[in-house]
PDB file of N, CA and C in Angstrom:
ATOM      1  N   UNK A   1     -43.647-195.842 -69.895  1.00  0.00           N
ATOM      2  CA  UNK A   1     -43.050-194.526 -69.873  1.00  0.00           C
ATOM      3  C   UNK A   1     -44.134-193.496 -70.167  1.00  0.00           C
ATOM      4  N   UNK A   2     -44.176-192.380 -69.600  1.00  0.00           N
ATOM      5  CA  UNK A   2     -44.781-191.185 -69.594  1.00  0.00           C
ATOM      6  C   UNK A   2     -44.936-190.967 -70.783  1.00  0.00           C
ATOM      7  N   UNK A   3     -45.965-189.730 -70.968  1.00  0.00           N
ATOM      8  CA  UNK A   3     -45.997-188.961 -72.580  1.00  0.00           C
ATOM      9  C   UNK A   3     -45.678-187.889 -71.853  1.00  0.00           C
ATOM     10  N   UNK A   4     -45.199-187.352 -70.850  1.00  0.00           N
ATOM     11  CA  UNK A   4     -45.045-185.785 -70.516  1.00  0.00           C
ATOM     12  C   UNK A   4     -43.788-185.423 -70.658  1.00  0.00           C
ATOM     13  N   UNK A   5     -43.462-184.366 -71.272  1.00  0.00           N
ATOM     14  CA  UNK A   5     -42.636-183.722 -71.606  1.00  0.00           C
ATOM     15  C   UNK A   5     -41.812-183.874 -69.989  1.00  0.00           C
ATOM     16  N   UNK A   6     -42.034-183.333 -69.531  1.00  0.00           N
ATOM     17  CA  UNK A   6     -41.353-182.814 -67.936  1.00  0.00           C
ATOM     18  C   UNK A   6     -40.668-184.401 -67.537  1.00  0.00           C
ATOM     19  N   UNK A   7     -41.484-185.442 -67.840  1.00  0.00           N
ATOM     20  CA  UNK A   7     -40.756-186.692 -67.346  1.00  0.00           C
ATOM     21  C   UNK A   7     -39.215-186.977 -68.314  1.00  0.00           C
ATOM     22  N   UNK A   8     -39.480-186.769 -69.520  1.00  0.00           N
ATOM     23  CA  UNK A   8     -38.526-186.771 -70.518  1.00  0.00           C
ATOM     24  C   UNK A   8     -37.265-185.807 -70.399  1.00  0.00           C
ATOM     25  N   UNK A   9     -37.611-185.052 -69.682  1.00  0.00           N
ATOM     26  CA  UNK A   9     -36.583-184.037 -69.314  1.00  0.00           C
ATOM     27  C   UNK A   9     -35.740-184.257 -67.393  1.00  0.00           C
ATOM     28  N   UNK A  10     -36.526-185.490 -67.191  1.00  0.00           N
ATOM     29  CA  UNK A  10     -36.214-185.678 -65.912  1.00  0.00           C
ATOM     30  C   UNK A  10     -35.248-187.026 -66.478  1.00  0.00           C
ATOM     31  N   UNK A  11     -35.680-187.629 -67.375  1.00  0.00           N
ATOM     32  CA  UNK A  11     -34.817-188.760 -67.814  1.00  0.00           C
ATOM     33  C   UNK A  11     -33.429-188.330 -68.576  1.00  0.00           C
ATOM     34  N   UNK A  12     -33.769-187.506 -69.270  1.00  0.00           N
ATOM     35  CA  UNK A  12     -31.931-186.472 -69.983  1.00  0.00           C
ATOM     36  C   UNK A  12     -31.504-185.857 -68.543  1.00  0.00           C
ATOM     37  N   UNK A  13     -31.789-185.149 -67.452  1.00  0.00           N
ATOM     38  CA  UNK A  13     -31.125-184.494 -66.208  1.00  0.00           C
ATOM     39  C   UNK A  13     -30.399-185.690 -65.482  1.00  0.00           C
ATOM     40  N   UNK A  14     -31.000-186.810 -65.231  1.00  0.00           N
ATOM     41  CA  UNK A  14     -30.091-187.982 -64.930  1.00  0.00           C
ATOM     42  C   UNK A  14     -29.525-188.855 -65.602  1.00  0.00           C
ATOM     43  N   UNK A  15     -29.950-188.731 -66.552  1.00  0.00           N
ATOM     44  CA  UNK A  15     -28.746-189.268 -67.703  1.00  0.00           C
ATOM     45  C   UNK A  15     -27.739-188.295 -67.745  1.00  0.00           C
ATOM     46  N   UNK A  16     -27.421-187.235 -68.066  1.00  0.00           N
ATOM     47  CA  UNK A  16     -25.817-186.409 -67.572  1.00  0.00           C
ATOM     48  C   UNK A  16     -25.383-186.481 -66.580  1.00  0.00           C
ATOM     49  N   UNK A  17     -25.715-186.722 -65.795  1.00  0.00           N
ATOM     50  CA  UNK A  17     -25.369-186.997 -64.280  1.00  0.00           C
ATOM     51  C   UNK A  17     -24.840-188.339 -64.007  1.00  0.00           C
ATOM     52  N   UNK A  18     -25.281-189.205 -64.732  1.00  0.00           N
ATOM     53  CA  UNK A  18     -24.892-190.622 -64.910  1.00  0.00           C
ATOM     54  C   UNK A  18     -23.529-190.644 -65.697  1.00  0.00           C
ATOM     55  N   UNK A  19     -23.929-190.077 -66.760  1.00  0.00           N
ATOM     56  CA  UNK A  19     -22.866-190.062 -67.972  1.00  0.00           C
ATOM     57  C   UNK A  19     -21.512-189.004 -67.104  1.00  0.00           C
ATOM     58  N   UNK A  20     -22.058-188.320 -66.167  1.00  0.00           N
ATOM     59  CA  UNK A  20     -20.501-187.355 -66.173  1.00  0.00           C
ATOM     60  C   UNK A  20     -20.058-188.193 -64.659  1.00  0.00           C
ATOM     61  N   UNK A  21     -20.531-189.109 -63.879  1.00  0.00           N
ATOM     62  CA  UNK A  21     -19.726-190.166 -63.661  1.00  0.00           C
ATOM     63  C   UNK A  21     -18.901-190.870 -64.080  1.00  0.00           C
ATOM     64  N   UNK A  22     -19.509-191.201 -65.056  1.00  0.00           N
ATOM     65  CA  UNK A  22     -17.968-192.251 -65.893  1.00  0.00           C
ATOM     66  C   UNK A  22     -16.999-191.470 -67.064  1.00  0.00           C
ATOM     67  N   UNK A  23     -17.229-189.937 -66.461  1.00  0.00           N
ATOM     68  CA  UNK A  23     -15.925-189.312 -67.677  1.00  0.00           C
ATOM     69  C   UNK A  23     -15.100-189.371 -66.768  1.00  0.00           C
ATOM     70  N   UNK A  24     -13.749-189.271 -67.282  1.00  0.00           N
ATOM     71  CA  UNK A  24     -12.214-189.285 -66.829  1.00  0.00           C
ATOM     72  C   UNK A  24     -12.304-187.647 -67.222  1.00  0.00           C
ATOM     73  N   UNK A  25     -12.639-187.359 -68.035  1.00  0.00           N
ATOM     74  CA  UNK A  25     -12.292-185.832 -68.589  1.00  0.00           C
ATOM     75  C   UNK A  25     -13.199-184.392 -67.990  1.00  0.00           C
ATOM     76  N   UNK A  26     -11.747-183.636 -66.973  1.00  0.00           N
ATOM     77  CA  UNK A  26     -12.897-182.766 -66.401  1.00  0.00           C
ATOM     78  C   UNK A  26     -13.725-181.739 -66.663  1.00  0.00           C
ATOM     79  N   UNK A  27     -13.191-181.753 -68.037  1.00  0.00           N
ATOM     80  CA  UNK A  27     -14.187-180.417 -69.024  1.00  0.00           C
ATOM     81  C   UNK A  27     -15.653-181.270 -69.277  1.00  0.00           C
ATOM     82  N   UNK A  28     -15.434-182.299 -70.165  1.00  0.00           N
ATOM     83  CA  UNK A  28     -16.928-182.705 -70.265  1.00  0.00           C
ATOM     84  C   UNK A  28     -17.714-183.002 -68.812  1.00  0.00           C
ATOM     85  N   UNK A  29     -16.714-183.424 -67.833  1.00  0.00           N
ATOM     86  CA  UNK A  29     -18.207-183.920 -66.198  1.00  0.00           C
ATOM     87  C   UNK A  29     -18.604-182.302 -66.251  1.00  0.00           C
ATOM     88  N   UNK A  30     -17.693-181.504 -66.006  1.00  0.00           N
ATOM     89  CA  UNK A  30     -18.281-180.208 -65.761  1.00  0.00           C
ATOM     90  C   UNK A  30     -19.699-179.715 -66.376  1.00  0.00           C
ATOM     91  N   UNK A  31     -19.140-180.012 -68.189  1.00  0.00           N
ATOM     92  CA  UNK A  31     -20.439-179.709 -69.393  1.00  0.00           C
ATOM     93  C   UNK A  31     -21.389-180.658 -68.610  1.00  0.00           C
ATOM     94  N   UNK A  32     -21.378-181.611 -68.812  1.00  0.00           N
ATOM     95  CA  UNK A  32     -22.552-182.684 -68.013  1.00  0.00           C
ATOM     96  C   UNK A  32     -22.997-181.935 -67.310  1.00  0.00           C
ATOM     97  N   UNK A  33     -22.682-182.064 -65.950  1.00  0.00           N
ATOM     98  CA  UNK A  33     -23.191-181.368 -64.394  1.00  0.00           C
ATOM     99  C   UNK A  33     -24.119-179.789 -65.067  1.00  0.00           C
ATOM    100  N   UNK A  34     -23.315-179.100 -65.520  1.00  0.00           N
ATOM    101  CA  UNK A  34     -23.729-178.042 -66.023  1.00  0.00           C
ATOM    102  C   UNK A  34     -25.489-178.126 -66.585  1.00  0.00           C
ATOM    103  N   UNK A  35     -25.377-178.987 -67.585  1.00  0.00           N
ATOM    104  CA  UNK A  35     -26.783-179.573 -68.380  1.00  0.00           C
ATOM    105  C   UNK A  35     -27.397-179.799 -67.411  1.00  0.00           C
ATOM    106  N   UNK A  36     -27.012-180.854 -67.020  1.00  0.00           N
ATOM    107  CA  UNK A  36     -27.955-181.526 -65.921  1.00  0.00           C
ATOM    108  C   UNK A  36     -28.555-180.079 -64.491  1.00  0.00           C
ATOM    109  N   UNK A  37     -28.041-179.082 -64.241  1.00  0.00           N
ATOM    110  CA  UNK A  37     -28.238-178.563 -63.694  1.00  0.00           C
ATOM    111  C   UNK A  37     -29.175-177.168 -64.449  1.00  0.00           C
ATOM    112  N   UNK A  38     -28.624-177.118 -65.346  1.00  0.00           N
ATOM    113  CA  UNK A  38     -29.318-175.890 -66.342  1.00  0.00           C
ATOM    114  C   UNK A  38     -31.023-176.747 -66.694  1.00  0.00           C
ATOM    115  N   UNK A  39     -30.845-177.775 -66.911  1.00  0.00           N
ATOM    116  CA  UNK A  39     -31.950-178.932 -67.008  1.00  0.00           C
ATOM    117  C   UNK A  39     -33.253-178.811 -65.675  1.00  0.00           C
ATOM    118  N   UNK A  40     -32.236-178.772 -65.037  1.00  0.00           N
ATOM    119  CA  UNK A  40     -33.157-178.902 -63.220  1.00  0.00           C
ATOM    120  C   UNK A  40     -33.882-177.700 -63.318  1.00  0.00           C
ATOM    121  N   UNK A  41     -33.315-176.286 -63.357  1.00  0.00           N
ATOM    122  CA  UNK A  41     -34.036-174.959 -63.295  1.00  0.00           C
ATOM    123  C   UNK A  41     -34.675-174.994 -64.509  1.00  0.00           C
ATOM    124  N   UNK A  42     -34.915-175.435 -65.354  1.00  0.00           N
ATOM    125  CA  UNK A  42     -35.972-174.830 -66.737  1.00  0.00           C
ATOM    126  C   UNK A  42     -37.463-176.290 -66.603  1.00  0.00           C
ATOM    127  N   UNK A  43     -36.481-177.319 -65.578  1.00  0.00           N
ATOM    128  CA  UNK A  43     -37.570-177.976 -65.467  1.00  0.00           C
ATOM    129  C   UNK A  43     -38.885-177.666 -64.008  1.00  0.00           C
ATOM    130  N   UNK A  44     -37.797-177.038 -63.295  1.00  0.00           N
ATOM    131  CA  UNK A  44     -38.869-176.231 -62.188  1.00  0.00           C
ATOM    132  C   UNK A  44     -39.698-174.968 -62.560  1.00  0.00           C
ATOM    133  N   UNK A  45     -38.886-174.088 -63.492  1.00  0.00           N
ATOM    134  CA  UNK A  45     -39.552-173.191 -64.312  1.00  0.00           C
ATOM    135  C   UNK A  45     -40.981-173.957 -64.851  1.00  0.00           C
ATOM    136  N   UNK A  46     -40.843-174.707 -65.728  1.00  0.00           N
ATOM    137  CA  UNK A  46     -41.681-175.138 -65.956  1.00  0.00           C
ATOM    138  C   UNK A  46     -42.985-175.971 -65.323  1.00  0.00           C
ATOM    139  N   UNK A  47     -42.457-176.249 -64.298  1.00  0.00           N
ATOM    140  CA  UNK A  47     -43.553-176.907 -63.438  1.00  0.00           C
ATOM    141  C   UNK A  47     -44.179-176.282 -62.451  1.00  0.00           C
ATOM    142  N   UNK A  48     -43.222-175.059 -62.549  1.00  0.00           N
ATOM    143  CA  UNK A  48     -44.326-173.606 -62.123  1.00  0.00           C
ATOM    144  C   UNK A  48     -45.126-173.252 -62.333  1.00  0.00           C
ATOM    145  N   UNK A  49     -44.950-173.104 -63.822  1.00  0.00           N
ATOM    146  CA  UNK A  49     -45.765-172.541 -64.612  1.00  0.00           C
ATOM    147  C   UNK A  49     -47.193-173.189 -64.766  1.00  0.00           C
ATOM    148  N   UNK A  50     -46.756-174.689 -64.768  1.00  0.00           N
ATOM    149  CA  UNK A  50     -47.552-175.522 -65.286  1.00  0.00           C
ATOM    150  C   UNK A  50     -48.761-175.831 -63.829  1.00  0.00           C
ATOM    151  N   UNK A  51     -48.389-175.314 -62.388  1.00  0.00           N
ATOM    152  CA  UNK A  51     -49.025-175.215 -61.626  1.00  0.00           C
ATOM    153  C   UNK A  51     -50.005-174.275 -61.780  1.00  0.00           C
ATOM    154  N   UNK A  52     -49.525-172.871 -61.924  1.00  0.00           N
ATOM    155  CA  UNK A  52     -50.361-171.526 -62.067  1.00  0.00           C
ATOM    156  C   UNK A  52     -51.140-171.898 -63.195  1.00  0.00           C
ATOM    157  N   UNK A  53     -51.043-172.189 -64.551  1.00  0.00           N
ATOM    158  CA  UNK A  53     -51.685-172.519 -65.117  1.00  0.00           C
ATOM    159  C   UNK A  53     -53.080-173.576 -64.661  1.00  0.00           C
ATOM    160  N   UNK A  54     -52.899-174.641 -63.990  1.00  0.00           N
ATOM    161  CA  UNK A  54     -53.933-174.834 -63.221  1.00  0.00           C
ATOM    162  C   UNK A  54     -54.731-174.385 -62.369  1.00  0.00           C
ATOM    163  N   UNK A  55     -53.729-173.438 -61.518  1.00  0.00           N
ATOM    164  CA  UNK A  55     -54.859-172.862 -60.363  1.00  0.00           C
ATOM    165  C   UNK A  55     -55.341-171.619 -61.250  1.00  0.00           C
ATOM    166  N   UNK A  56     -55.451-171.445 -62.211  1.00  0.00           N
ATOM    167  CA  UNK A  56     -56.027-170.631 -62.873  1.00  0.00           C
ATOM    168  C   UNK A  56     -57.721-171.221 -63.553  1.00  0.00           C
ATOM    169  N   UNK A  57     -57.800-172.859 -63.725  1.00  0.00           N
ATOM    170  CA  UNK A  57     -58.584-173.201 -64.091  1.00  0.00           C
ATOM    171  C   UNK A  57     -59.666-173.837 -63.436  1.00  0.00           C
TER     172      UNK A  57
END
């Protein structure tokens, strides 16, 4: 397993996604999906960033 942050955050985005498969309950798949999606944009944010930051160097 990785030491990078960004991989660790790719492993919690499909883990809610996994986990709001097997809810019966449609408030929590929603919360899930939600995470998992709020997850996706702060992890592209970040791997934006983390690009420019290179082509800077």
């Amino acid at each position: 397993m990785s030491d990078d942050p960004l991989d660790h955050m790719r492993e919690r985005i499909e883990r809610c996604r996994r986990l709001a498969q097997y809810i019966n309950d449609p408030r929590t798949t929603a919360a899930l999906l939600e995470m998992a999606e709020d997850g996706e944009k702060d992890l592209q944010r970040l791997k934006a960033e983390r690009a420019q930051r290179s082509e800077k160097s």
